[in-house]
N, C-alpha and C. Protein backbone atom coordinates (compact mmCIF):
# COMPACT_ATOMS: atom_id res chain seq x y z
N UNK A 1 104.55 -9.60 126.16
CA UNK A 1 103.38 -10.33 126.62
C UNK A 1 102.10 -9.72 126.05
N UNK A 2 102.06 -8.35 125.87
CA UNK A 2 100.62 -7.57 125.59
C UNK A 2 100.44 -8.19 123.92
N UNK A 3 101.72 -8.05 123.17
CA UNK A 3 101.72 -8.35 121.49
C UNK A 3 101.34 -9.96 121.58
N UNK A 4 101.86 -10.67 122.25
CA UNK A 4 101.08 -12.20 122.49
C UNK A 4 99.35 -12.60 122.58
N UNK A 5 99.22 -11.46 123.31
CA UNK A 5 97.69 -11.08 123.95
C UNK A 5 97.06 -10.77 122.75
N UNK A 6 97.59 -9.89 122.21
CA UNK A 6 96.66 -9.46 121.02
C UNK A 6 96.69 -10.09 120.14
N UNK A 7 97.62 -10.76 119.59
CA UNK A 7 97.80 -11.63 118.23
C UNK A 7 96.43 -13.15 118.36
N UNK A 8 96.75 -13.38 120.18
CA UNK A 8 95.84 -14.85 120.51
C UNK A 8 94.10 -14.19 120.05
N UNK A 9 94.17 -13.01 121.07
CA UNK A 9 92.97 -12.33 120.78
C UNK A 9 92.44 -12.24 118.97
N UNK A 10 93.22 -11.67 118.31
CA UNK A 10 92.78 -11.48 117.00
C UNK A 10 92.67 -13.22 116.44
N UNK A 11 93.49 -14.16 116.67
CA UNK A 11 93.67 -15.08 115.95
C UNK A 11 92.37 -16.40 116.49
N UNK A 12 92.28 -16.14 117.39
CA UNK A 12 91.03 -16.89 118.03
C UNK A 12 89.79 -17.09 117.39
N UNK A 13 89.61 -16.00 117.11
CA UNK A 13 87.93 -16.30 116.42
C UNK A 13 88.16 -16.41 115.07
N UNK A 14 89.38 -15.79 114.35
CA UNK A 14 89.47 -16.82 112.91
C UNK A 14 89.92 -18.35 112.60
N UNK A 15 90.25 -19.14 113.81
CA UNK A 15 90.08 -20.17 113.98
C UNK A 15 89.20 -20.39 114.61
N UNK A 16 88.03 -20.25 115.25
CA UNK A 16 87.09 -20.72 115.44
C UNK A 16 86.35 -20.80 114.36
N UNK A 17 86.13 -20.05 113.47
CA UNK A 17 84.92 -19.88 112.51
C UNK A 17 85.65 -20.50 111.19
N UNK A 18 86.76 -20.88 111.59
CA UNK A 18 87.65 -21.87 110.19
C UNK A 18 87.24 -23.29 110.48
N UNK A 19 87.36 -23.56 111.83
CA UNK A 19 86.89 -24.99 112.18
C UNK A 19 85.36 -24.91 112.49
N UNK A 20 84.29 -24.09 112.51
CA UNK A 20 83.50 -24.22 112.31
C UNK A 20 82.80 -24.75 111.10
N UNK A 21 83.75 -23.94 110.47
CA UNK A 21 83.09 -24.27 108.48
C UNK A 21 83.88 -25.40 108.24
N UNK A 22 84.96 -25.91 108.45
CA UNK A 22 84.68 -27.56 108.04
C UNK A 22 84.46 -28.58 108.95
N UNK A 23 83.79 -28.18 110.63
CA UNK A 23 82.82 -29.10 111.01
C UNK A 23 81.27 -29.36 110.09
N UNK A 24 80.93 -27.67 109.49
CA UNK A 24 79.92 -27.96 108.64
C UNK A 24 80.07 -28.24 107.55
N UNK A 25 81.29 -28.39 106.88
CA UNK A 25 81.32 -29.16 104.95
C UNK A 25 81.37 -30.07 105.76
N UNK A 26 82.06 -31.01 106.55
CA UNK A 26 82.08 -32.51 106.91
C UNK A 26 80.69 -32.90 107.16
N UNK A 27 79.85 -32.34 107.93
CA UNK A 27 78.63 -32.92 108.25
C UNK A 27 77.73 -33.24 107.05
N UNK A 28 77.73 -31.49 106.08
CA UNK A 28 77.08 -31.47 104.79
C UNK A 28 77.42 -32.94 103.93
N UNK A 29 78.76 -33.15 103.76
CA UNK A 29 79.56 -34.00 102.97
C UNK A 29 78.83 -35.50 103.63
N UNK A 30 78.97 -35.95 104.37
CA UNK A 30 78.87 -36.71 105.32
C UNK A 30 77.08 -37.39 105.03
N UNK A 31 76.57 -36.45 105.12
CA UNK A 31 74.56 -36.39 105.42
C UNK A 31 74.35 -36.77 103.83
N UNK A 32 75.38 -35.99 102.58
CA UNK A 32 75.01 -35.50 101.09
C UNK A 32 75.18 -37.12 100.16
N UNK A 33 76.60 -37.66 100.66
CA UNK A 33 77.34 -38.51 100.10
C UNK A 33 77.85 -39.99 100.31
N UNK A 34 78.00 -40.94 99.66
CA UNK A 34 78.19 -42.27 99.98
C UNK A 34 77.40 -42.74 100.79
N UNK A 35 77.24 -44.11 101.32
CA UNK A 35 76.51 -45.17 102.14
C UNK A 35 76.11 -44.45 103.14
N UNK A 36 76.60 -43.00 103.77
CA UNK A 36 75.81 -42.98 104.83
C UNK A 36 74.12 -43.20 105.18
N UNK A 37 73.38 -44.08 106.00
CA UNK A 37 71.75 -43.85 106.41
C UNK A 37 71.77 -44.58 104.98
N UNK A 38 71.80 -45.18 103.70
CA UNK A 38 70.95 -45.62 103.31
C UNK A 38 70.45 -46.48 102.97
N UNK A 39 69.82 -47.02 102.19
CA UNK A 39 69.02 -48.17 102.10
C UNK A 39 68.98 -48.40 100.64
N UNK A 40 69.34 -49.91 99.92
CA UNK A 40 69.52 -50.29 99.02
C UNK A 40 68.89 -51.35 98.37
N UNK A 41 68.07 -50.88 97.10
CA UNK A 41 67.28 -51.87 96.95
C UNK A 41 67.62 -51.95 95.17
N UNK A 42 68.23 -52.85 94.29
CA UNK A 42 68.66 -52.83 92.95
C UNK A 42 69.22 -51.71 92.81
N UNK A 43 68.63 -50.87 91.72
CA UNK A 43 69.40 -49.54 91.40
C UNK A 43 68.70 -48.47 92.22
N UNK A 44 67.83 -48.66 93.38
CA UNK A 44 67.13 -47.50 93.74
C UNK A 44 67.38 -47.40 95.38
N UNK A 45 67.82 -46.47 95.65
CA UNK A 45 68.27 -45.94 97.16
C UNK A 45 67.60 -45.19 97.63
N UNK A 46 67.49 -45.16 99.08
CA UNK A 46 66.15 -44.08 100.01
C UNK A 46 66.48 -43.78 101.15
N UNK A 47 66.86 -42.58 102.31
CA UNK A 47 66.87 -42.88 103.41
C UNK A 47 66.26 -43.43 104.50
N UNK A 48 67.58 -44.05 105.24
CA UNK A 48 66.52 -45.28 106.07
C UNK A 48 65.67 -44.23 107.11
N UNK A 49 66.26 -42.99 107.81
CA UNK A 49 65.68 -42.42 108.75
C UNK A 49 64.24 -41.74 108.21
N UNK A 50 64.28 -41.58 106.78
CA UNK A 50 62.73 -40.76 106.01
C UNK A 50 63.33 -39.20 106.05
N UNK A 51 63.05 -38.67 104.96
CA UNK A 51 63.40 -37.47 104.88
C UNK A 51 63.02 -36.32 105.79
N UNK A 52 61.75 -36.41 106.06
CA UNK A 52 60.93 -35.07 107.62
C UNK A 52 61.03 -35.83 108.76
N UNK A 53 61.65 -37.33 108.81
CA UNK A 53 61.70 -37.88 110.25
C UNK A 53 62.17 -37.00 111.23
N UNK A 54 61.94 -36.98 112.33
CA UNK A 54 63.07 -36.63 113.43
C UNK A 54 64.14 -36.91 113.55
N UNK A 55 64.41 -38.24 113.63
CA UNK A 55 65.45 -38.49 113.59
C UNK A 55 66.53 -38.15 112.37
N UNK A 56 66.11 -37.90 111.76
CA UNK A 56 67.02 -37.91 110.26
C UNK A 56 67.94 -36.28 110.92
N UNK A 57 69.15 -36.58 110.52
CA UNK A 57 69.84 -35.46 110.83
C UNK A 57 69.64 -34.21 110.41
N UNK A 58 70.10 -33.31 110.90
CA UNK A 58 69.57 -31.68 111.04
C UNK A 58 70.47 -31.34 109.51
N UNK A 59 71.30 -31.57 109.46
CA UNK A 59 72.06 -31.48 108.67
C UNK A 59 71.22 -31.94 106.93
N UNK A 60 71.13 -32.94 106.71
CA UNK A 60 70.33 -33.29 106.17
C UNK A 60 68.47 -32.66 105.44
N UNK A 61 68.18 -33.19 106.91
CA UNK A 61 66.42 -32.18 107.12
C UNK A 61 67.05 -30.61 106.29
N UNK A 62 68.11 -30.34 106.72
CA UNK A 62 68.44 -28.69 105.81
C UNK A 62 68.16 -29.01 104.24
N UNK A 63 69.22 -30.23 104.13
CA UNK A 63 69.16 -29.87 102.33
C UNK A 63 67.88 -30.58 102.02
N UNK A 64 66.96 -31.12 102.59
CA UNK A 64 65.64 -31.58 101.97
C UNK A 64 64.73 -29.87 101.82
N UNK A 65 65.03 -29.21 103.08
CA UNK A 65 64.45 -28.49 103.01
C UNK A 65 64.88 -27.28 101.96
N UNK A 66 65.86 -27.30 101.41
CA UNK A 66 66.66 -26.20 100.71
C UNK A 66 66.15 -27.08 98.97
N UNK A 67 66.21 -28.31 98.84
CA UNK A 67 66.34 -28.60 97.58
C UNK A 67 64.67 -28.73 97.11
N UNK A 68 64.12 -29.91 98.53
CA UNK A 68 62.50 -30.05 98.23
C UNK A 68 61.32 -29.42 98.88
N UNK A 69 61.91 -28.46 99.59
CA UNK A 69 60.85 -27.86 100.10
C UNK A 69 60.38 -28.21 101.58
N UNK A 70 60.07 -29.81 101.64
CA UNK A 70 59.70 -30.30 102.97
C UNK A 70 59.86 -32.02 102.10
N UNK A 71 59.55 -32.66 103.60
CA UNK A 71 59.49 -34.30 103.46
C UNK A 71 59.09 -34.94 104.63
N UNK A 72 58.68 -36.02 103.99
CA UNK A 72 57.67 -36.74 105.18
C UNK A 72 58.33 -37.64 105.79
N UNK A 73 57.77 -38.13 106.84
CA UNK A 73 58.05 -39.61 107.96
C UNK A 73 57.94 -40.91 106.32
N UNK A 74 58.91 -42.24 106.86
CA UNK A 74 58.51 -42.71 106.42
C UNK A 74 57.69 -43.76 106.17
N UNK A 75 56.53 -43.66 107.12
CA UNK A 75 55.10 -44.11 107.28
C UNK A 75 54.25 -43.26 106.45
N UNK A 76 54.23 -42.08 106.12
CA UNK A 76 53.82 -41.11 104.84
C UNK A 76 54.32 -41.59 103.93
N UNK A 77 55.57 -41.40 103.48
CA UNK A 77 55.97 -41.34 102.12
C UNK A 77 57.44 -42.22 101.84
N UNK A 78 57.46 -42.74 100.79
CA UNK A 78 59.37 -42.87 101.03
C UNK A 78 59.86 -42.61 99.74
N UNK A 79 60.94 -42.09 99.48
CA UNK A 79 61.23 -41.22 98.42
C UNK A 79 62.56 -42.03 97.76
N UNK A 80 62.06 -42.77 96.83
CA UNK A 80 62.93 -43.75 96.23
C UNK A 80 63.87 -43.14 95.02
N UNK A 81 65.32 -43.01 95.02
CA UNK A 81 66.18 -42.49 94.02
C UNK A 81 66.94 -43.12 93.33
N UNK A 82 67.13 -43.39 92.02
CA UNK A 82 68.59 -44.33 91.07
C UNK A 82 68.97 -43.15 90.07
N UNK A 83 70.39 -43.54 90.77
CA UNK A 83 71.60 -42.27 89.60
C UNK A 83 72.19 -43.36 89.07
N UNK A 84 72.15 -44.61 88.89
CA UNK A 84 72.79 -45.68 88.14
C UNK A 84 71.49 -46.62 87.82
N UNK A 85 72.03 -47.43 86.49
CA UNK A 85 71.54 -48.09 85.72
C UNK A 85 71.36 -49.84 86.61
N UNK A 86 70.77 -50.82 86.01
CA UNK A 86 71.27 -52.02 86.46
C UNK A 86 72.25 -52.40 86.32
N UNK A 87 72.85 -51.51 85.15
CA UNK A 87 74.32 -52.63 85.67
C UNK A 87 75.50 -51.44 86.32
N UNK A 88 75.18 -50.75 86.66
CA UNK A 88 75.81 -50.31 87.77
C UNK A 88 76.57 -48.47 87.26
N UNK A 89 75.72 -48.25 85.88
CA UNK A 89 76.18 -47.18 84.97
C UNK A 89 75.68 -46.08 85.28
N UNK A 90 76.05 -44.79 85.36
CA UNK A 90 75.65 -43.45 85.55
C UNK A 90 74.00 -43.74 84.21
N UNK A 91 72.95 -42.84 84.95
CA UNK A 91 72.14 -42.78 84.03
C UNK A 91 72.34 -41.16 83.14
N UNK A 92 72.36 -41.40 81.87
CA UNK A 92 72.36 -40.53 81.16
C UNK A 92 71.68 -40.17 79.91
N UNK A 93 71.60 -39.09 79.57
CA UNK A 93 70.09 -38.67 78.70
C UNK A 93 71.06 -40.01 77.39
N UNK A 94 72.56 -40.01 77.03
CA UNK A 94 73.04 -40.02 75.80
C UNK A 94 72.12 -41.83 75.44
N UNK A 95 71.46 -42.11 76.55
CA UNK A 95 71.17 -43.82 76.48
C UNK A 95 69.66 -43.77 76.41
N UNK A 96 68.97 -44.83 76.21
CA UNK A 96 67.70 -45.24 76.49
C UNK A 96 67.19 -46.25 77.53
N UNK A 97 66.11 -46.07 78.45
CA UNK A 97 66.09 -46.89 79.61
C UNK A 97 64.75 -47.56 79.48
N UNK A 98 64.44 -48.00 80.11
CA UNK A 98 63.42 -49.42 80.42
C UNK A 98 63.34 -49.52 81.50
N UNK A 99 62.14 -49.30 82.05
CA UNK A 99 61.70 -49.18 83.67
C UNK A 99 60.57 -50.26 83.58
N UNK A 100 60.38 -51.31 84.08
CA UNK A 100 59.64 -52.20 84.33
C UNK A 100 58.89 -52.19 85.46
N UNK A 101 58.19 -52.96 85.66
CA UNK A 101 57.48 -53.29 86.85
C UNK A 101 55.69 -53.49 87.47
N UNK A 102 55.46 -53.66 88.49
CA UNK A 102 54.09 -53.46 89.17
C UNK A 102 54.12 -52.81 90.15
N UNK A 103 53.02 -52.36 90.90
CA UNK A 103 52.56 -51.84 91.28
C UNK A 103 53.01 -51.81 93.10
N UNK A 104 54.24 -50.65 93.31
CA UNK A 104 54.88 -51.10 94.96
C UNK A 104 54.08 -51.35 95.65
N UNK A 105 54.19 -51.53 96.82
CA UNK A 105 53.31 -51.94 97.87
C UNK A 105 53.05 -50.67 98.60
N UNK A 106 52.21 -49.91 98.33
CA UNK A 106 51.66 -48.38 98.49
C UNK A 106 50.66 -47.82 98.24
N UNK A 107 49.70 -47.12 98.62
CA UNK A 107 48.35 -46.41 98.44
C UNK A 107 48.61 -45.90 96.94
N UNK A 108 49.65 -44.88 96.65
CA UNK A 108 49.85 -44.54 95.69
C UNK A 108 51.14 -44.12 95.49
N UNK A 109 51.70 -43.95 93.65
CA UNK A 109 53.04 -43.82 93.38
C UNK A 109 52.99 -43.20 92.46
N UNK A 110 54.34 -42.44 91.80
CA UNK A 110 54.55 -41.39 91.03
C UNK A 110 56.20 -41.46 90.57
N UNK A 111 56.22 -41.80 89.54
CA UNK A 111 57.78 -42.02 88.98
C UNK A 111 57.82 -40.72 88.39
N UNK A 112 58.77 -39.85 88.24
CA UNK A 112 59.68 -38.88 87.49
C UNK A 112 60.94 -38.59 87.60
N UNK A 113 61.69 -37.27 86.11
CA UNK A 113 62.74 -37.77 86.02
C UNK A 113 63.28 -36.40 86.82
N UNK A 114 64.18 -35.90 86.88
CA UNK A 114 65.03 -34.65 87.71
C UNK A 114 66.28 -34.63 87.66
N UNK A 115 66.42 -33.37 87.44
CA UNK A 115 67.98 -32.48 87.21
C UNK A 115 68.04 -31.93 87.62
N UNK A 116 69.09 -31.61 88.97
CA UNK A 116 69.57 -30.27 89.51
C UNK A 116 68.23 -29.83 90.51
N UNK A 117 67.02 -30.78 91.04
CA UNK A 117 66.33 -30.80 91.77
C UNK A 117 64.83 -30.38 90.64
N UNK A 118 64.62 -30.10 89.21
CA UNK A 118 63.69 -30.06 88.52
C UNK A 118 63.42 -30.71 87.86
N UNK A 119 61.90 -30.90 87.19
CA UNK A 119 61.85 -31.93 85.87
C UNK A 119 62.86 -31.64 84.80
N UNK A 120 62.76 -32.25 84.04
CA UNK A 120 63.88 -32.17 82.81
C UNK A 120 62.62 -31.12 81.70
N UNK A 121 63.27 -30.36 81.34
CA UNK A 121 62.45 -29.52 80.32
C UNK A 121 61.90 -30.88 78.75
N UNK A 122 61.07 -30.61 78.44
CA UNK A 122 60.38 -31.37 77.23
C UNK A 122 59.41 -30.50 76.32
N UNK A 123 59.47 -30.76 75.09
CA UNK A 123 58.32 -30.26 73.80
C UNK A 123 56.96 -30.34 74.03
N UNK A 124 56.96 -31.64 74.92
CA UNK A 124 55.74 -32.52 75.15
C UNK A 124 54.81 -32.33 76.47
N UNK A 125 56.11 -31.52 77.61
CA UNK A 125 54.95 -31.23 78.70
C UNK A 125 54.99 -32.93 79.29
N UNK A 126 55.20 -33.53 79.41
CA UNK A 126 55.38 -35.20 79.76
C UNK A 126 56.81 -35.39 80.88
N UNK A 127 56.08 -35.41 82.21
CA UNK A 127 57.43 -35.52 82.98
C UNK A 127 57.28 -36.94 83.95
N UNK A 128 55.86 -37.63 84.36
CA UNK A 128 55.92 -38.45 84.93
C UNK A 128 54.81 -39.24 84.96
N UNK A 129 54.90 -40.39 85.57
CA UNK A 129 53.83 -41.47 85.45
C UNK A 129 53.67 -42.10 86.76
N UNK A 130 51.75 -42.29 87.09
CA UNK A 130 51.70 -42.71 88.21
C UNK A 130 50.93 -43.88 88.37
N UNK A 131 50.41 -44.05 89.53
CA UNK A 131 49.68 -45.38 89.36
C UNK A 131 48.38 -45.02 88.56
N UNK A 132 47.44 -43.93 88.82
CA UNK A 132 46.22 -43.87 87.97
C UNK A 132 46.13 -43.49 86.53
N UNK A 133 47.80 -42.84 86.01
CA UNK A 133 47.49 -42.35 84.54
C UNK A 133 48.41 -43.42 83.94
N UNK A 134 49.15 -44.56 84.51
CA UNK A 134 50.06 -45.41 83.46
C UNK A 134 49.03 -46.37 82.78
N UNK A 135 49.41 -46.40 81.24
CA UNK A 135 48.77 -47.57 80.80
C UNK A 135 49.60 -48.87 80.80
N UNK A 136 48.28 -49.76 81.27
CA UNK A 136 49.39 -51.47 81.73
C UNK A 136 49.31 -52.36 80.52
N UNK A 137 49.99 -53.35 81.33
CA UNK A 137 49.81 -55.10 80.57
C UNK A 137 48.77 -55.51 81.36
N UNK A 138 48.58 -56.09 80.17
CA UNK A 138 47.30 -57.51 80.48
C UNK A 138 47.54 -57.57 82.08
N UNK A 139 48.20 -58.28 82.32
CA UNK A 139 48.95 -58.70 84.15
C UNK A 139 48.83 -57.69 84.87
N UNK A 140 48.19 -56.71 84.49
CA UNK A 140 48.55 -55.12 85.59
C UNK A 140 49.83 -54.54 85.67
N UNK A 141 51.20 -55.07 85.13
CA UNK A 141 52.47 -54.74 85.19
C UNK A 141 52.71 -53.62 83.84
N UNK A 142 53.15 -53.22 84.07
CA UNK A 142 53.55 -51.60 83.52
C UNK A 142 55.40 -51.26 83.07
N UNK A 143 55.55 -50.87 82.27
CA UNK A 143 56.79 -50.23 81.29
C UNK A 143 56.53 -48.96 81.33
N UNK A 144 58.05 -48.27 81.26
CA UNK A 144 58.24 -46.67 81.07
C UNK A 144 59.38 -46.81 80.22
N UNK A 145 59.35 -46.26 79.49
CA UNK A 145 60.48 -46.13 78.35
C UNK A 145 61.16 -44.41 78.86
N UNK A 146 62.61 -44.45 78.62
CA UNK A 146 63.28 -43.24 78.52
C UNK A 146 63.67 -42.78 77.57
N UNK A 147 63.72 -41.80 76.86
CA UNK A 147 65.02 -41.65 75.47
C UNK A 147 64.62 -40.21 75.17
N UNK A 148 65.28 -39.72 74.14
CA UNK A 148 65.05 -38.39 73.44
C UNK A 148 64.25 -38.39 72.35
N UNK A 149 63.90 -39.41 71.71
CA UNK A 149 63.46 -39.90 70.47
C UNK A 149 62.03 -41.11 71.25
N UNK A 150 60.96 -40.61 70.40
CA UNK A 150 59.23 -40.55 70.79
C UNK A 150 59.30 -42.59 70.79
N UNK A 151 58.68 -42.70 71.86
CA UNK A 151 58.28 -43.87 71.95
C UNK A 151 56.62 -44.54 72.12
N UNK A 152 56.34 -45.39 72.12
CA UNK A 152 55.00 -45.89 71.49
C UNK A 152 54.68 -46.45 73.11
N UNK A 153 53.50 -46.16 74.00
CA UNK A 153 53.46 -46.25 75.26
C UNK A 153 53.79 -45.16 76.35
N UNK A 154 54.26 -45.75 77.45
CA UNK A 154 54.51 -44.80 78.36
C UNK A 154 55.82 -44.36 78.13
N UNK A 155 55.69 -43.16 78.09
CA UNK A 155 57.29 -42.93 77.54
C UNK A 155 57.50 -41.14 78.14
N UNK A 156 58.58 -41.17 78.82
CA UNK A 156 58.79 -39.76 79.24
C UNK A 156 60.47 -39.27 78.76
N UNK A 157 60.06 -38.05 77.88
CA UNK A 157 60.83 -37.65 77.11
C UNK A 157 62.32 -36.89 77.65
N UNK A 158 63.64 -36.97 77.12
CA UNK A 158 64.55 -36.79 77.88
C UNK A 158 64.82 -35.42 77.50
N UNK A 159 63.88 -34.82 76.30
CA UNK A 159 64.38 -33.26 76.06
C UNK A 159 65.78 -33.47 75.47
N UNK A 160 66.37 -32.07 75.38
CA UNK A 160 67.65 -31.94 74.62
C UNK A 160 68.62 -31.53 75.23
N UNK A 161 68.99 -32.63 76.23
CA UNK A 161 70.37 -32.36 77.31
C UNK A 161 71.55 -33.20 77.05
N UNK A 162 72.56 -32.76 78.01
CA UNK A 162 73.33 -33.56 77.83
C UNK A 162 73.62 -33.71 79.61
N UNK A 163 74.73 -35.07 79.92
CA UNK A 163 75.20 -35.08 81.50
C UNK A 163 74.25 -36.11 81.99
N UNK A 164 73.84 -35.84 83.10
CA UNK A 164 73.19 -37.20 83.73
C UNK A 164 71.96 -36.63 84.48
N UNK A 165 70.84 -37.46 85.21
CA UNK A 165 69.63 -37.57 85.06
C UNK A 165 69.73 -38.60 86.81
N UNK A 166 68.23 -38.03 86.91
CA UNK A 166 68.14 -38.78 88.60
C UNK A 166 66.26 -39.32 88.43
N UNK A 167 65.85 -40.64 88.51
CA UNK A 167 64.96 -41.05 88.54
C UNK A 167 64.10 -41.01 89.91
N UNK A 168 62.97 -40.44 89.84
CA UNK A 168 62.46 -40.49 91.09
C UNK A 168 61.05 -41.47 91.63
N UNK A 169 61.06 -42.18 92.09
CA UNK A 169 59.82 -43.04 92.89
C UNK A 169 59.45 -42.27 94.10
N UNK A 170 58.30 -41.92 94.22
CA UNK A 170 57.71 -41.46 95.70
C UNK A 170 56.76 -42.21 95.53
N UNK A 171 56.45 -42.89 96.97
CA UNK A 171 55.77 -44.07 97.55
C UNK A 171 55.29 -43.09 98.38
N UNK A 172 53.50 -43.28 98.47
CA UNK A 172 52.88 -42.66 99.82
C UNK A 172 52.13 -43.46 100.29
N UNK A 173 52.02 -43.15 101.40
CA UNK A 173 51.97 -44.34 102.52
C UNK A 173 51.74 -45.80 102.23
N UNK A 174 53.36 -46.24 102.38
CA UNK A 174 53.53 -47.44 102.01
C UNK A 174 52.92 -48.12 102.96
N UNK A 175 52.81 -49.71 102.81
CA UNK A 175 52.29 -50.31 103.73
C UNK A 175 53.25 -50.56 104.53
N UNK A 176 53.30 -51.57 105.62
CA UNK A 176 54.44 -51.83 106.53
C UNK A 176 55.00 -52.88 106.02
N UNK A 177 55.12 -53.46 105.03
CA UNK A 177 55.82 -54.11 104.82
C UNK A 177 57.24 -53.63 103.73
N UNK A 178 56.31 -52.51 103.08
CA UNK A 178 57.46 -51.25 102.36
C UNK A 178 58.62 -51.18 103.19
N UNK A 179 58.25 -50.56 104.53
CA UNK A 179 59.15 -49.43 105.66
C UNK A 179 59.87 -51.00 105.97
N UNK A 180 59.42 -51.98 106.64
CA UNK A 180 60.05 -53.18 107.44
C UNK A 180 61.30 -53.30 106.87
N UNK A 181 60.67 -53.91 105.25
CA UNK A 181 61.70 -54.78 104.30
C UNK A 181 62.09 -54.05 103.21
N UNK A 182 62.16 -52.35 103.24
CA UNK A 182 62.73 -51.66 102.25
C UNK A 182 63.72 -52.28 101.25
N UNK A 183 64.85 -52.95 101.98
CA UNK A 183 65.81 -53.56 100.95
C UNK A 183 65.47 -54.75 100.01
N UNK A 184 64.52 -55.18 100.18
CA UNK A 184 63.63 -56.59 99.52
C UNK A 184 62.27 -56.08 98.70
N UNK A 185 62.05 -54.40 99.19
CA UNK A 185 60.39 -54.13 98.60
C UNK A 185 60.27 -55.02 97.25
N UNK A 186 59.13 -54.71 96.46
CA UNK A 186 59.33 -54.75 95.01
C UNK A 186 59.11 -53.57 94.59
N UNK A 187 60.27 -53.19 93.80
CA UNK A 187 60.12 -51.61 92.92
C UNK A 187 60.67 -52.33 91.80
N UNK A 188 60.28 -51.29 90.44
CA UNK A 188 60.57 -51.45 89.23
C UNK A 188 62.35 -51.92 88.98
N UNK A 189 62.71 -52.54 87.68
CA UNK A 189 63.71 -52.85 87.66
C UNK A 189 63.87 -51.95 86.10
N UNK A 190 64.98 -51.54 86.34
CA UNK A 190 65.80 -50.43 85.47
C UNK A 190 66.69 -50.69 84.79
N UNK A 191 66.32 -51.10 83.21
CA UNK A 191 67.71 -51.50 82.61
C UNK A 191 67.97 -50.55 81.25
N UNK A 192 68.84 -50.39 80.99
CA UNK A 192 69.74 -49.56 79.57
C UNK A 192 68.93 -50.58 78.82
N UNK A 193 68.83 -50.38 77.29
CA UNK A 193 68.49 -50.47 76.00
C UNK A 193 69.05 -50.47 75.05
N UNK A 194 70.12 -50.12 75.30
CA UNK A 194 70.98 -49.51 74.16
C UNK A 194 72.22 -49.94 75.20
């Protein structure tokens, strides 16, 4: 009975702290990956809860805070992301992209590109475009070109990588019709070139 005692004793807390750590990869996994919380609008996805919300899970609020530092409600800000193309393709430096559009429904905006949570390194020093430095069309509507090879306009350079690439939109303080109808906003439309 005592060798029973001791074996439960020793074996107890290495199962506790075994099922601890994959209650926390599940949650991590869970908060990190697939449809959970989000919101879908063409090729660009956002969480519905806002990244510094309260509500947005703890779990979560961690890796904003581990990858970006901090994040806002999304009545501040909403932080718009596409890892796929329009037609439904991993984005990658090996292609050229075409970012279209006008002007979201927001005080102000800021497109750039990111790897591994940084800009993409460039020759040029050229990582993003916003509403006050893009040059437009006639119409006020605006193009961003992607590629490795220099383009004529707004054009942000892909440097000399290889693998894949994460486009970023931050919207600050959208209006309410941003937050309402997120899945309908108007944001730029994103197509390959090549």
């Amino acid at each position: 009975m005592t060798t029973a005692l001791i074996i439960l004793t020793i074996l107890s807390p290495i199962i506790a702290v075994g099922l601890a750590y994959l209650w926390g990869w599940y949650q991590l996994h869970r908060a990190t990956t697939g449809d959970y919380d989000v919101i879908k609008n063409g090729s660009w996805n956002t969480n519905r809860r806002g990244e510094g919300s309260k509500e947005a899970l703890r779990i979560h609020r961690a890796r904003i805070a581990k990858n970006a530092g901090f994040g806002m409600n999304r009545d501040e800000a909403i932080y718009w992301g596409a890892d796929l193309d329009s037609n439904g393709d991993r984005i990658t430096y090996k292609h050229k992209y075409r970012i279209e559009g006008s002007d979201p429904d927001t005080r102000w905006w800021c497109l750039s590109l990111n790897r591994n949570g940084f800009f993409i390194p460039n020759k040029y020093k050229r990582y993003s475009f916003s509403k006050t430095d893009i040059k437009r069309e006639e119409d006020g509507s605006w193009v961003i070109k992607l590629s490795t090879e220099e383009q004529p306009g707004n054009w942000i350079p892909l440097g000399d990588q290889s693998g894949h690439f994460r486009i970023l939109l931050r919207c600050y303080n959208p209006k309410p019709s941003m937050i309402k109808n997120s899945e309908s906003a108007n944001l730029p439309h994103l197509t390959r070139e090549d």
